[in-house]
PDB file of N, CA and C in Angstrom:
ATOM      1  N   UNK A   1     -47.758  83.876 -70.465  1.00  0.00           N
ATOM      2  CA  UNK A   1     -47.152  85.173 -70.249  1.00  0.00           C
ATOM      3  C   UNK A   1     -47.580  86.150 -71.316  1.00  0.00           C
ATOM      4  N   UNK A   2     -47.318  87.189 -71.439  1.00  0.00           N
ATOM      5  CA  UNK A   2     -47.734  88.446 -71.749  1.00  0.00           C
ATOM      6  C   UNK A   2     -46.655  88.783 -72.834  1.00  0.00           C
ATOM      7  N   UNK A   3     -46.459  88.790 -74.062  1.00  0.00           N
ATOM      8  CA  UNK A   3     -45.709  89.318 -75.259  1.00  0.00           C
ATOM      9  C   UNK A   3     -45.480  90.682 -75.439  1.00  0.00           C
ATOM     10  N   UNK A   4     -44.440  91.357 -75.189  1.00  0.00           N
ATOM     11  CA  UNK A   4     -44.265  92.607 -75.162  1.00  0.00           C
ATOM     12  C   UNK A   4     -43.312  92.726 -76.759  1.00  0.00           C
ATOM     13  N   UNK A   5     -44.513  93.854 -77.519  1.00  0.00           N
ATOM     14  CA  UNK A   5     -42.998  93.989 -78.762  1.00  0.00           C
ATOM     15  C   UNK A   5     -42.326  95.620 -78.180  1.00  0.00           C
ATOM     16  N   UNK A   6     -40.916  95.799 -78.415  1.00  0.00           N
ATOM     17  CA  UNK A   6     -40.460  96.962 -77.952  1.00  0.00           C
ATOM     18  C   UNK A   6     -40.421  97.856 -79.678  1.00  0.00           C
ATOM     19  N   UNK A   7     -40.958  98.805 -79.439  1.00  0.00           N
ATOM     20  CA  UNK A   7     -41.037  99.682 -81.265  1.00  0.00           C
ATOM     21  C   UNK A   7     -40.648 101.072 -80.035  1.00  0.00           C
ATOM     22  N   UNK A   8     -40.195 101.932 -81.196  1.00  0.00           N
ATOM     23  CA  UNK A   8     -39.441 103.346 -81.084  1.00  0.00           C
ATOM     24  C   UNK A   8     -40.713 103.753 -80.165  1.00  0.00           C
ATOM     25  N   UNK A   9     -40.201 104.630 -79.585  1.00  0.00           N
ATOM     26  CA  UNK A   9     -41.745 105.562 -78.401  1.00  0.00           C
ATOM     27  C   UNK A   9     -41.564 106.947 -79.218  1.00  0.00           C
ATOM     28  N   UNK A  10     -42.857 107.378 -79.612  1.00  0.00           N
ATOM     29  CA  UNK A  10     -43.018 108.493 -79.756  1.00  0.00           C
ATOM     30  C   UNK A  10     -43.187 109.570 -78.970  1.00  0.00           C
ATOM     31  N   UNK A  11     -42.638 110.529 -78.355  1.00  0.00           N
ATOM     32  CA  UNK A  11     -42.768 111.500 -77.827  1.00  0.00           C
ATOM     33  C   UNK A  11     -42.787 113.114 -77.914  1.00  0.00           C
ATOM     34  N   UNK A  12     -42.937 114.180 -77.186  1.00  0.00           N
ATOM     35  CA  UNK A  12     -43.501 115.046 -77.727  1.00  0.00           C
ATOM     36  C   UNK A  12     -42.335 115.610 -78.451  1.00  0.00           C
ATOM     37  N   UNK A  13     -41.498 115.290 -78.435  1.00  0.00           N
ATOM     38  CA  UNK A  13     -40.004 116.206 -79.477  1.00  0.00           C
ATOM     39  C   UNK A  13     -39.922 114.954 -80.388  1.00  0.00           C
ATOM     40  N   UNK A  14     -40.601 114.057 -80.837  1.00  0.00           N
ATOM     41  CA  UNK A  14     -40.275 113.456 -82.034  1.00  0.00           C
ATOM     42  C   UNK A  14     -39.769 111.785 -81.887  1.00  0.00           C
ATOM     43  N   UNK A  15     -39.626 110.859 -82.538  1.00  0.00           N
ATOM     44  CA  UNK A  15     -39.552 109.774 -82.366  1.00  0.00           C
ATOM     45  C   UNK A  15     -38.106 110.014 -81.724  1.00  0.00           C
ATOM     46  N   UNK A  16     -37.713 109.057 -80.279  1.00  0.00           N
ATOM     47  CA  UNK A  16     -36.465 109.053 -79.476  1.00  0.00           C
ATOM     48  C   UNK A  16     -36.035 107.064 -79.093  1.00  0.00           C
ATOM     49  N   UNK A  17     -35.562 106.969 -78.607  1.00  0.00           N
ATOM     50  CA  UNK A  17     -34.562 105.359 -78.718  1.00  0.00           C
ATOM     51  C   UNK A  17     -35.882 105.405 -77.854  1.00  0.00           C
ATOM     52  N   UNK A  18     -36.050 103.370 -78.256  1.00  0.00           N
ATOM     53  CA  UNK A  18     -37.222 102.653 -77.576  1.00  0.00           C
ATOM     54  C   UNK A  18     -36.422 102.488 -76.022  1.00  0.00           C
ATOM     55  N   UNK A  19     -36.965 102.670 -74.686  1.00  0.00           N
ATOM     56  CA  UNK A  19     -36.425 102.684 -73.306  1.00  0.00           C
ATOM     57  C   UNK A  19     -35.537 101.610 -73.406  1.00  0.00           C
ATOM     58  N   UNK A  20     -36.704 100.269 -73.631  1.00  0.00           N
ATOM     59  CA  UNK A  20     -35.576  99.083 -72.973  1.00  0.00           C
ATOM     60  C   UNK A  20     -34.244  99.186 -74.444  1.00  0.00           C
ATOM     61  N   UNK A  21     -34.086  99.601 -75.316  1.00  0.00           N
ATOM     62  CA  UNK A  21     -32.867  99.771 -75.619  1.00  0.00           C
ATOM     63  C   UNK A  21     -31.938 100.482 -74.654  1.00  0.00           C
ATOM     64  N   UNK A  22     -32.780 101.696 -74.493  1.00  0.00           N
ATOM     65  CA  UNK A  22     -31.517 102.753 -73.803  1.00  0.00           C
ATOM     66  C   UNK A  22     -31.134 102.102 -72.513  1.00  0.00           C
ATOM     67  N   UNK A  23     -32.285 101.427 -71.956  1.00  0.00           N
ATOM     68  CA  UNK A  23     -31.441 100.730 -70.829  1.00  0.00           C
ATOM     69  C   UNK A  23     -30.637  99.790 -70.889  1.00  0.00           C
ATOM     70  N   UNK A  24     -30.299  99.150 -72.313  1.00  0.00           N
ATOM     71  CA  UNK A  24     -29.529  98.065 -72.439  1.00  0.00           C
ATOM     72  C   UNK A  24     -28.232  98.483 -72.848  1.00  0.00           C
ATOM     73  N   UNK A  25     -28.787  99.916 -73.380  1.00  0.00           N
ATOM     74  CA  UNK A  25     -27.083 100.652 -73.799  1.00  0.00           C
ATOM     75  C   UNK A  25     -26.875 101.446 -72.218  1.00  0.00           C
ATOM     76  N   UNK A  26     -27.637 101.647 -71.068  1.00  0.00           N
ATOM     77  CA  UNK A  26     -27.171 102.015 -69.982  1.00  0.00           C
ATOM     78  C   UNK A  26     -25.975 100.785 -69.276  1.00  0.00           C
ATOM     79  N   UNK A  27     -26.206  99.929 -69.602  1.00  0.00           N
ATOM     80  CA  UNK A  27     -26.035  98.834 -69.139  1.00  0.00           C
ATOM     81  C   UNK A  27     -24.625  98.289 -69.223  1.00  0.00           C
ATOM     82  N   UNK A  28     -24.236  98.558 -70.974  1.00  0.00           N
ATOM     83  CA  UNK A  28     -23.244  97.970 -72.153  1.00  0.00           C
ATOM     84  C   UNK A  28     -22.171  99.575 -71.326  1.00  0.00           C
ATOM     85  N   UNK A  29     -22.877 100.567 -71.017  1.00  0.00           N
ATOM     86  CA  UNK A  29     -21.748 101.534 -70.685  1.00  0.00           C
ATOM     87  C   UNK A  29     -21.492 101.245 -68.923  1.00  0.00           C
ATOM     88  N   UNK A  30     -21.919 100.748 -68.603  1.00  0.00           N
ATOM     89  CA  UNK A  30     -21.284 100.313 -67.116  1.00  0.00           C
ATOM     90  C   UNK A  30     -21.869 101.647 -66.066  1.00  0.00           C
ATOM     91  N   UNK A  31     -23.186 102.181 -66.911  1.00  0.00           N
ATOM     92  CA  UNK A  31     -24.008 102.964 -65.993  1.00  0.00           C
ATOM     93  C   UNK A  31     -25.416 102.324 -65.305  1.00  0.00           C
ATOM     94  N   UNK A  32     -24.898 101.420 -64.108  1.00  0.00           N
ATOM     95  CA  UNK A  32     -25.958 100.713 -63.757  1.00  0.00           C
ATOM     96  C   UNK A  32     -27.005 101.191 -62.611  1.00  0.00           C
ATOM     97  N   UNK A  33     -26.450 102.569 -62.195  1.00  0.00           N
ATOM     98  CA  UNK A  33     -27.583 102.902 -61.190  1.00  0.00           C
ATOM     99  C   UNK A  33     -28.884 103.679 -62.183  1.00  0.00           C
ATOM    100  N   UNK A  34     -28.391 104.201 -63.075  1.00  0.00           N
ATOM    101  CA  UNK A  34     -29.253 104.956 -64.489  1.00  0.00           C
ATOM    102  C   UNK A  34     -29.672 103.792 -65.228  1.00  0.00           C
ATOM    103  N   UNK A  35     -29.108 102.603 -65.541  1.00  0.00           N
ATOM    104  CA  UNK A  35     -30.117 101.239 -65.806  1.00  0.00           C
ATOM    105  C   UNK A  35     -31.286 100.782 -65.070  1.00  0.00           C
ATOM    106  N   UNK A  36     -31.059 100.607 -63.421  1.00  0.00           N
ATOM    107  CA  UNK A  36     -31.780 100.657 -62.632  1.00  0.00           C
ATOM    108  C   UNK A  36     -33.019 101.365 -62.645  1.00  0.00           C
ATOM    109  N   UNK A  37     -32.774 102.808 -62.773  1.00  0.00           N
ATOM    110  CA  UNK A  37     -33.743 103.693 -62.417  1.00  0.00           C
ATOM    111  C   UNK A  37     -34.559 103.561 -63.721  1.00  0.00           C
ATOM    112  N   UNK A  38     -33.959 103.408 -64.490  1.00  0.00           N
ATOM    113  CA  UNK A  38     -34.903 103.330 -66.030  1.00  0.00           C
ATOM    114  C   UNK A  38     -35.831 102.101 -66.108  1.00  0.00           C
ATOM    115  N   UNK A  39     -35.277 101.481 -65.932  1.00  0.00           N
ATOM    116  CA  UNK A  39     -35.856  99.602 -65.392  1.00  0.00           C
ATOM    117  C   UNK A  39     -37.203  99.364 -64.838  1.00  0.00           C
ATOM    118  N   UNK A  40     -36.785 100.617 -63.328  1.00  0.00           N
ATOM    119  CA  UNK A  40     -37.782 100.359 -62.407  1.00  0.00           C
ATOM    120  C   UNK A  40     -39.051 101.278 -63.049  1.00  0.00           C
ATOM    121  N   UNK A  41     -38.778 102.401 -63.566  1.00  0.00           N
ATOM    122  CA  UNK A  41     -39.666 102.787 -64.109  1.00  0.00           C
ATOM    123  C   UNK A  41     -40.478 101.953 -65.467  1.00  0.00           C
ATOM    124  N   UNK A  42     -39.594 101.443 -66.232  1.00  0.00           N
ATOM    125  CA  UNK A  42     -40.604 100.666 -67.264  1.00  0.00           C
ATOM    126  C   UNK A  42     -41.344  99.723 -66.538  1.00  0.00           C
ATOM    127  N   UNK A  43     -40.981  99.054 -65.506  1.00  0.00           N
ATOM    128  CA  UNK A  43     -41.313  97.848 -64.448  1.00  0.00           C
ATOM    129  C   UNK A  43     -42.806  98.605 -64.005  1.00  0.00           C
ATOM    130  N   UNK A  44     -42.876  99.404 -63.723  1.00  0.00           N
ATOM    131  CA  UNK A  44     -44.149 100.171 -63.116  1.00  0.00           C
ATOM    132  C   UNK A  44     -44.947 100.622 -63.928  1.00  0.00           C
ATOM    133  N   UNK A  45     -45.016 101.007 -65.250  1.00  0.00           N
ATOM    134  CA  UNK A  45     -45.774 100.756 -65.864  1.00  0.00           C
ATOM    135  C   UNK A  45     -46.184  99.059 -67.032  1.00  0.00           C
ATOM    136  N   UNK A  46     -45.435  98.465 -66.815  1.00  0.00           N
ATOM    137  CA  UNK A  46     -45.005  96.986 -67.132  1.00  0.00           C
ATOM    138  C   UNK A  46     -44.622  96.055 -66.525  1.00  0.00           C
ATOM    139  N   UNK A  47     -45.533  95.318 -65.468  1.00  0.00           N
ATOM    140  CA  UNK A  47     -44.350  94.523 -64.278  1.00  0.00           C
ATOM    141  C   UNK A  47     -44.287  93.202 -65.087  1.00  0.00           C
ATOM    142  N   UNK A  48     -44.898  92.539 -66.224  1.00  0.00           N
ATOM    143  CA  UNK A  48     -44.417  91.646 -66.998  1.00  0.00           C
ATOM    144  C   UNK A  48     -43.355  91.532 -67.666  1.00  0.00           C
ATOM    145  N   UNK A  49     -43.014  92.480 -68.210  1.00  0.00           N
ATOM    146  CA  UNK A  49     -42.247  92.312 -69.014  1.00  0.00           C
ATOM    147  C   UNK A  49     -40.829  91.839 -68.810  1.00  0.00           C
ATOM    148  N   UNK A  50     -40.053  90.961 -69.066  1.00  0.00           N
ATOM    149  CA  UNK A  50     -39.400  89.931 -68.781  1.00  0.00           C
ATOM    150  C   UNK A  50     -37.921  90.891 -68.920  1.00  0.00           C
ATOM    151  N   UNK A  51     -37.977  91.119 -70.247  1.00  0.00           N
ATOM    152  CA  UNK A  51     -36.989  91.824 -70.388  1.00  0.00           C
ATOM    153  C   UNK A  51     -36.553  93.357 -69.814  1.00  0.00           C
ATOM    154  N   UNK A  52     -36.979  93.821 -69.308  1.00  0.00           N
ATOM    155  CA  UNK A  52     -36.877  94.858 -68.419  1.00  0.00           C
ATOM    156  C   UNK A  52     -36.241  94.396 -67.112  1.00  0.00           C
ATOM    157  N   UNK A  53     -36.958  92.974 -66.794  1.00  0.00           N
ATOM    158  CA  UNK A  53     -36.844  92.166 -65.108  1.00  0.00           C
ATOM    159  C   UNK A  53     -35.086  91.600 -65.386  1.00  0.00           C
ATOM    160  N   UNK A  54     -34.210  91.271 -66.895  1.00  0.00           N
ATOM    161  CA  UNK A  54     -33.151  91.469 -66.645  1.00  0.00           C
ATOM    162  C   UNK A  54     -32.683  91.747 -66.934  1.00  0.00           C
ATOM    163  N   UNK A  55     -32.797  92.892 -67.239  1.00  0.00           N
ATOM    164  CA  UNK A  55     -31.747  94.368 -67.611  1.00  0.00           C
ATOM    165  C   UNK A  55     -31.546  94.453 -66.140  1.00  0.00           C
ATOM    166  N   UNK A  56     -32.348  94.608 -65.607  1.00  0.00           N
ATOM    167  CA  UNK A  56     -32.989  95.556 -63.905  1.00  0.00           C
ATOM    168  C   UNK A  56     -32.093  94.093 -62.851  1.00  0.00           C
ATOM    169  N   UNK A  57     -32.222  93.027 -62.994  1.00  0.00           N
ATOM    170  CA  UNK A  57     -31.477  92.066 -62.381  1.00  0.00           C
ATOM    171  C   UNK A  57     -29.952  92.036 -62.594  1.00  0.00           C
ATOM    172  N   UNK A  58     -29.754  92.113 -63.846  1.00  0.00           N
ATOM    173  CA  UNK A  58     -28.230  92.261 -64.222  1.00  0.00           C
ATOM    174  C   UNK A  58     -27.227  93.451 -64.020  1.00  0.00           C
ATOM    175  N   UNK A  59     -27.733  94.280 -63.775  1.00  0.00           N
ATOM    176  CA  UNK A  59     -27.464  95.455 -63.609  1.00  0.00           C
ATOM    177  C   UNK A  59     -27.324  96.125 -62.070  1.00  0.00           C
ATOM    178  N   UNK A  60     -28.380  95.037 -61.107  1.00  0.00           N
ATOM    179  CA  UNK A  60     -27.858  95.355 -59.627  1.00  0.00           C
ATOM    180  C   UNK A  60     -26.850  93.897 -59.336  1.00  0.00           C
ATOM    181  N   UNK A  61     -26.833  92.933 -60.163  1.00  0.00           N
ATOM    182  CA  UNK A  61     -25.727  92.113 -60.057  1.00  0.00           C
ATOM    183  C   UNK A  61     -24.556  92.318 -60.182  1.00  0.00           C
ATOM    184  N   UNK A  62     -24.115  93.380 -61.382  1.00  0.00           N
ATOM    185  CA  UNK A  62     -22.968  93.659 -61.564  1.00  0.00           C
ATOM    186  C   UNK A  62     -22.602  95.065 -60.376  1.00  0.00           C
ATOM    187  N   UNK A  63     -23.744  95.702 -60.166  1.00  0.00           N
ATOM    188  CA  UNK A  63     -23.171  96.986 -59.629  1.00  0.00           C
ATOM    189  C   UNK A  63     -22.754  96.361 -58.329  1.00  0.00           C
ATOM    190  N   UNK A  64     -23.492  95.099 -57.600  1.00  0.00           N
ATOM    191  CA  UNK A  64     -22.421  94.490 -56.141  1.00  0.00           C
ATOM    192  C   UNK A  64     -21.569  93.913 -56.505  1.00  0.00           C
ATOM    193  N   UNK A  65     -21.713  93.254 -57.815  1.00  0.00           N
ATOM    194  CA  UNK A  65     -20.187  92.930 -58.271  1.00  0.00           C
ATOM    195  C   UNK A  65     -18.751  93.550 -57.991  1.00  0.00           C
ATOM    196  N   UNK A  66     -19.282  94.759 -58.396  1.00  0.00           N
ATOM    197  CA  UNK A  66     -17.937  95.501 -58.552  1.00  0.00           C
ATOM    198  C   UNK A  66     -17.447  95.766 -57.726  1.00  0.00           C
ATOM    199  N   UNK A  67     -18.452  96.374 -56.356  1.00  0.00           N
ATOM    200  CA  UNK A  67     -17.835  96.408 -54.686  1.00  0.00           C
ATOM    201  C   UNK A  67     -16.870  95.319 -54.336  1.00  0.00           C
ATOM    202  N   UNK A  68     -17.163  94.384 -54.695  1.00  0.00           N
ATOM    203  CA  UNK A  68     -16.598  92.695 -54.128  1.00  0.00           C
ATOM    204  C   UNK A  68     -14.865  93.035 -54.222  1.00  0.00           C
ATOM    205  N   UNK A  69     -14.438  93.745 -55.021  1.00  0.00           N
ATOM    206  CA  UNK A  69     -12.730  94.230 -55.078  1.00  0.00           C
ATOM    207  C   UNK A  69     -12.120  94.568 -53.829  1.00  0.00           C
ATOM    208  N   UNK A  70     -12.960  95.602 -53.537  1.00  0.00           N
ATOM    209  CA  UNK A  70     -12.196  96.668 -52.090  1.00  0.00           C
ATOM    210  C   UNK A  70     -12.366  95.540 -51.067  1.00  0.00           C
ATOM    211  N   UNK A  71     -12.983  94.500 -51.082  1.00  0.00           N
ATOM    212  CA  UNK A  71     -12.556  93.932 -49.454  1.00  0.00           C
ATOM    213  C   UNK A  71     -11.579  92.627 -49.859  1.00  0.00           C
ATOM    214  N   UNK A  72     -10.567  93.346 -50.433  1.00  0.00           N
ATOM    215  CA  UNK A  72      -9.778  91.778 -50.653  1.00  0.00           C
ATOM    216  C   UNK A  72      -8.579  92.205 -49.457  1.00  0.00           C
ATOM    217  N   UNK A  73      -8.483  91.106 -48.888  1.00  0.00           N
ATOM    218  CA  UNK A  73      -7.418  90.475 -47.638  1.00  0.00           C
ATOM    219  C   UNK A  73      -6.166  91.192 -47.993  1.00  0.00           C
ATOM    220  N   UNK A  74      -5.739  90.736 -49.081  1.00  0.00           N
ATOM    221  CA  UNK A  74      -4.268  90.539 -49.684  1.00  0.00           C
ATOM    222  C   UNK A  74      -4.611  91.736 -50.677  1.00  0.00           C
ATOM    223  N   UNK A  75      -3.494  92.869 -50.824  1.00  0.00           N
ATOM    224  CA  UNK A  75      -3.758  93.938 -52.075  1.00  0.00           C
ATOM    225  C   UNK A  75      -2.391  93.107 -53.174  1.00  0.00           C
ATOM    226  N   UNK A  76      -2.194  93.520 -54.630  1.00  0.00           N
ATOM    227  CA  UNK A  76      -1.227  93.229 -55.304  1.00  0.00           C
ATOM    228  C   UNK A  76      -0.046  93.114 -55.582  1.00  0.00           C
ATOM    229  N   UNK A  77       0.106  94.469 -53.941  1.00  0.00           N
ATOM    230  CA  UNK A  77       1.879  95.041 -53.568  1.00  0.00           C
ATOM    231  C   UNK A  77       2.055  93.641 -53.053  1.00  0.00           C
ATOM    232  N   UNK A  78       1.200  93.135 -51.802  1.00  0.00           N
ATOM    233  CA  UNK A  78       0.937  92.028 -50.651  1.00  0.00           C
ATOM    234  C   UNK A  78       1.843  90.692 -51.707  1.00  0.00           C
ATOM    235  N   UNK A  79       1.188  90.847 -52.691  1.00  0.00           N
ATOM    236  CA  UNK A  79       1.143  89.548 -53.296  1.00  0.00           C
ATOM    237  C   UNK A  79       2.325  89.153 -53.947  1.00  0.00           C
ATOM    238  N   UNK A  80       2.789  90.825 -54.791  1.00  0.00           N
ATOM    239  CA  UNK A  80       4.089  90.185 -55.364  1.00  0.00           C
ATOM    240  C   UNK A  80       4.953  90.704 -54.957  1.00  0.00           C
ATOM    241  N   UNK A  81       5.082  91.903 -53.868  1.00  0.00           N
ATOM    242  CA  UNK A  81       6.399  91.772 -52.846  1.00  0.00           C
ATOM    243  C   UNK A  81       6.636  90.342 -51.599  1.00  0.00           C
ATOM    244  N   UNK A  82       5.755  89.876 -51.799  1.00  0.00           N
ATOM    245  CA  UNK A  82       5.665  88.484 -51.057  1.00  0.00           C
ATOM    246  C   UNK A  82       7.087  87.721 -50.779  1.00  0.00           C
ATOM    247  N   UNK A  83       7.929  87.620 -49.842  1.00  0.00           N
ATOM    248  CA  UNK A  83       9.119  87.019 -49.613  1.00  0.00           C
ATOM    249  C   UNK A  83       8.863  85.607 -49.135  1.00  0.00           C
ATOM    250  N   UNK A  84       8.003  84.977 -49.011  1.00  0.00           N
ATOM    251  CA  UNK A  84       7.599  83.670 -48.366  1.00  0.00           C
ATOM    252  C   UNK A  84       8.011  83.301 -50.316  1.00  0.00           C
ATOM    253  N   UNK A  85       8.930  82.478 -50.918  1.00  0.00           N
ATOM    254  CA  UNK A  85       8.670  81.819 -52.194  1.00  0.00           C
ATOM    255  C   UNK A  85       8.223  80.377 -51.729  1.00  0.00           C
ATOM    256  N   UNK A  86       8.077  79.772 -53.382  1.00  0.00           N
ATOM    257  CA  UNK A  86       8.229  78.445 -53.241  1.00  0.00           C
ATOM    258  C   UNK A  86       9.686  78.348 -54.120  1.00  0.00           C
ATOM    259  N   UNK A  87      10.567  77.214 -53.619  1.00  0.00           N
ATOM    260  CA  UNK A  87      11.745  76.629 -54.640  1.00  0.00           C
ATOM    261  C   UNK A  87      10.835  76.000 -55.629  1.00  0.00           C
ATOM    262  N   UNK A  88      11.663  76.501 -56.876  1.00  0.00           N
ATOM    263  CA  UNK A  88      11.378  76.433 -58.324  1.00  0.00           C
ATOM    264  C   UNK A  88      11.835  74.519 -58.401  1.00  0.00           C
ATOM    265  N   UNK A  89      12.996  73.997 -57.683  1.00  0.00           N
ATOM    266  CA  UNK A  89      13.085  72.876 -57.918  1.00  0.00           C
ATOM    267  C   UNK A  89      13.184  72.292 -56.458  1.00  0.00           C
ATOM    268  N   UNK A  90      12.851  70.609 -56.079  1.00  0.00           N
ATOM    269  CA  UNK A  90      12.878  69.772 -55.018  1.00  0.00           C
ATOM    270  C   UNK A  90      14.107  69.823 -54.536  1.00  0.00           C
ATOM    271  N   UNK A  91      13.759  69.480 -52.942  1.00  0.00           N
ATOM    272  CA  UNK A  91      15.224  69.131 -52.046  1.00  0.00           C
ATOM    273  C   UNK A  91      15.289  67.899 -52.885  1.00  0.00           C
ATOM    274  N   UNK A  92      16.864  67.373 -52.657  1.00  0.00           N
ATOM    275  CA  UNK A  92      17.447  66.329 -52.950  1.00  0.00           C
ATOM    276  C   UNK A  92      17.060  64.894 -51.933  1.00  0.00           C
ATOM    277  N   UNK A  93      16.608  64.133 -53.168  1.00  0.00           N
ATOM    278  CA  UNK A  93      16.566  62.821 -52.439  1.00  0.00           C
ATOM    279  C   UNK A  93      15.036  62.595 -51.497  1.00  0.00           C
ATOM    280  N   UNK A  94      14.119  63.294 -52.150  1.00  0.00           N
ATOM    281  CA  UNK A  94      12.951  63.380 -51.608  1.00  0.00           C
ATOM    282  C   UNK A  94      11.560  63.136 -52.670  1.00  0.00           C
ATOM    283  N   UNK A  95      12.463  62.972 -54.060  1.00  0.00           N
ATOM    284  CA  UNK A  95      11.664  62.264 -55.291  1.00  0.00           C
ATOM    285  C   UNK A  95      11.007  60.803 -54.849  1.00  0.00           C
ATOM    286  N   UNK A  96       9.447  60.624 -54.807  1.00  0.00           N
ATOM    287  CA  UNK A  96       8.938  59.627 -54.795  1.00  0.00           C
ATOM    288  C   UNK A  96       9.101  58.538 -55.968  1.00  0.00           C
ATOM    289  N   UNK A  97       9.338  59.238 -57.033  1.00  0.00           N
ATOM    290  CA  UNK A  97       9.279  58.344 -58.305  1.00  0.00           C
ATOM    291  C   UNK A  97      10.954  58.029 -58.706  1.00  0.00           C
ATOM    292  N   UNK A  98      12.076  58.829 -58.259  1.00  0.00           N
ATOM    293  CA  UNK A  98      13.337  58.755 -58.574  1.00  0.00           C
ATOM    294  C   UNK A  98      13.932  58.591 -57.301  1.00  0.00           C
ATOM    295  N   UNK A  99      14.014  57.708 -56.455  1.00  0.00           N
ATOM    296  CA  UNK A  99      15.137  57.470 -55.317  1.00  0.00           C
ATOM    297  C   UNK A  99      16.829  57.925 -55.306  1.00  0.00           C
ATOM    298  N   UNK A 100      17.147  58.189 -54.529  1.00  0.00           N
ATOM    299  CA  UNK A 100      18.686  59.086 -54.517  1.00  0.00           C
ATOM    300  C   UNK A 100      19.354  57.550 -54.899  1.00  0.00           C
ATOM    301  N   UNK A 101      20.421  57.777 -55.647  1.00  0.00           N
ATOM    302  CA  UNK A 101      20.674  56.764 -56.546  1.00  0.00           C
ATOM    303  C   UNK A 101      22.279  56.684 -55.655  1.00  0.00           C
ATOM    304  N   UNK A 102      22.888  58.043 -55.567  1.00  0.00           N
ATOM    305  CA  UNK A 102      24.204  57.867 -55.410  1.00  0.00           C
ATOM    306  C   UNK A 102      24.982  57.523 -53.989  1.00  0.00           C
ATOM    307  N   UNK A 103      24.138  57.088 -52.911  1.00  0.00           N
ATOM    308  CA  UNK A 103      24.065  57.203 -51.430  1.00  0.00           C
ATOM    309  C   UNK A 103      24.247  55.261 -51.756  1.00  0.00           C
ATOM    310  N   UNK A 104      25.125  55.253 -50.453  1.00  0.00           N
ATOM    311  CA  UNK A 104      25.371  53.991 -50.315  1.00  0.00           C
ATOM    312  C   UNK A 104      23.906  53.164 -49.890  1.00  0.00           C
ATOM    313  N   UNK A 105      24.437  51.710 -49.685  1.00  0.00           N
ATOM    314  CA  UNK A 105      22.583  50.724 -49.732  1.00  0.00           C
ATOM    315  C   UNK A 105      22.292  50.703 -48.464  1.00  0.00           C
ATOM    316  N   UNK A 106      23.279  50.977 -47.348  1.00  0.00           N
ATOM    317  CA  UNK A 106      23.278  50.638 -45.857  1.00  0.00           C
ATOM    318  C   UNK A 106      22.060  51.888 -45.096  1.00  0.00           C
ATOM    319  N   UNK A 107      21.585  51.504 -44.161  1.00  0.00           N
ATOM    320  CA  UNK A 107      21.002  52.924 -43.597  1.00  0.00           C
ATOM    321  C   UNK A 107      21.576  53.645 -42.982  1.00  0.00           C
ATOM    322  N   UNK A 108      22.731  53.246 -42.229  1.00  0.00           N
ATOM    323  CA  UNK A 108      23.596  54.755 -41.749  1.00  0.00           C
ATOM    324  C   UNK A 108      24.238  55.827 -43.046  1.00  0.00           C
ATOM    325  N   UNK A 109      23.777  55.801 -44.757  1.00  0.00           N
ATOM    326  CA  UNK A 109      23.781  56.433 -45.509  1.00  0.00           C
ATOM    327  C   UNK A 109      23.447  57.888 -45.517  1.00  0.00           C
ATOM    328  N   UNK A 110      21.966  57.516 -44.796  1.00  0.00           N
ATOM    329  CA  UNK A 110      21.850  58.906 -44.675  1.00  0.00           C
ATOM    330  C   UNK A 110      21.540  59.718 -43.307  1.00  0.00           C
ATOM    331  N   UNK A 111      22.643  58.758 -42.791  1.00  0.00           N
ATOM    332  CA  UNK A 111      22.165  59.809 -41.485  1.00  0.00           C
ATOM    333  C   UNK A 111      23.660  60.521 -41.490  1.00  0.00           C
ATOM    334  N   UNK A 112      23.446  61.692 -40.564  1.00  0.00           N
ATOM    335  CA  UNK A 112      25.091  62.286 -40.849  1.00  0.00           C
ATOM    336  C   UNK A 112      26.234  61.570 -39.702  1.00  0.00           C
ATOM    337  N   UNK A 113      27.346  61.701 -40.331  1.00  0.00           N
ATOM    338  CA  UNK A 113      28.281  60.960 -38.994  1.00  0.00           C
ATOM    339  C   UNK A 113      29.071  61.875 -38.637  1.00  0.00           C
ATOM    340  N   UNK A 114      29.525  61.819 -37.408  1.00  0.00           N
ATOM    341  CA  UNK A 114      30.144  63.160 -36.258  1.00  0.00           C
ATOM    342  C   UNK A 114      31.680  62.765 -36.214  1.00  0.00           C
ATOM    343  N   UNK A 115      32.426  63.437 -35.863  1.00  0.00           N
ATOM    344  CA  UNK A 115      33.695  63.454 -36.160  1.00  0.00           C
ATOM    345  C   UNK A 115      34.156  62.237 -36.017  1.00  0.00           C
ATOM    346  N   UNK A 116      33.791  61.491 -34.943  1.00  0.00           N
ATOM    347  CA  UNK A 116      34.465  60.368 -34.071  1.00  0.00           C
ATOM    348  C   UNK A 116      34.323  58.856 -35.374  1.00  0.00           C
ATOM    349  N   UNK A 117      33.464  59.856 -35.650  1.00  0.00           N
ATOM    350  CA  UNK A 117      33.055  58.118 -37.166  1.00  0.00           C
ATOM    351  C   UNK A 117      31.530  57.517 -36.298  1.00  0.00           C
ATOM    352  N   UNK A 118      30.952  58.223 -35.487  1.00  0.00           N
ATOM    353  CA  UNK A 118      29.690  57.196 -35.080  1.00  0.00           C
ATOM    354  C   UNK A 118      28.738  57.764 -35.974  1.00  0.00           C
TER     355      UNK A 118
END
């Protein structure tokens, strides 16, 4: 591969930030379509250069990133006005590891009995 060193660019108003910095501070500010465009331009005069390829990758990763929010199912009202709970503690007598202790040993224990006594 091809060794790129990045040094300050001189231009006609005087030495200004080397590109692939500014695109990395485009980047760090969450301006990724102006990362992009800066990218693609160093890319065209540089299609080696590695580091340009992910500034320019990371930067259309995060910008679909961020879309990915607006299509959520459920919004936050959805979630915590939510009336469906779960009980904080178990029905009774439905512990796998602790069996209902206080119910007689017979099996008509737990079934319910109707007035008559059946």
């Amino acid at each position: 591969g091809k060794t790129v060193c990045h040094m300050a660019a001189s231009s006609n108003t005087g030495t200004s930030l080397d590109p692939v910095f500014s695109a990395m501070h485009k980047l760090k500010q969450h301006k990724y379509d102006d990362c992009i465009a800066l990218c693609t331009e160093l890319l065209a005069a540089n299609p080696y250069d590695q580091a340009v390829w992910y500034l320019k990758c990371r930067a259309l990763t995060l910008l679909a990133w961020v879309d990915d929010t607006d299509f959520e199912e459920e919004g936050v009202a959805d979630v915590l006005l939510d009336e469906n709970a779960t009980a904080a503690l178990p029905r009774p007598g439905t512990s796998l590891s602790r069996p209902m202790t206080g119910q007689s040993g017979s099996a008509t224990g737990m079934r319910p009995v109707s007035a008559s006594g059946r």
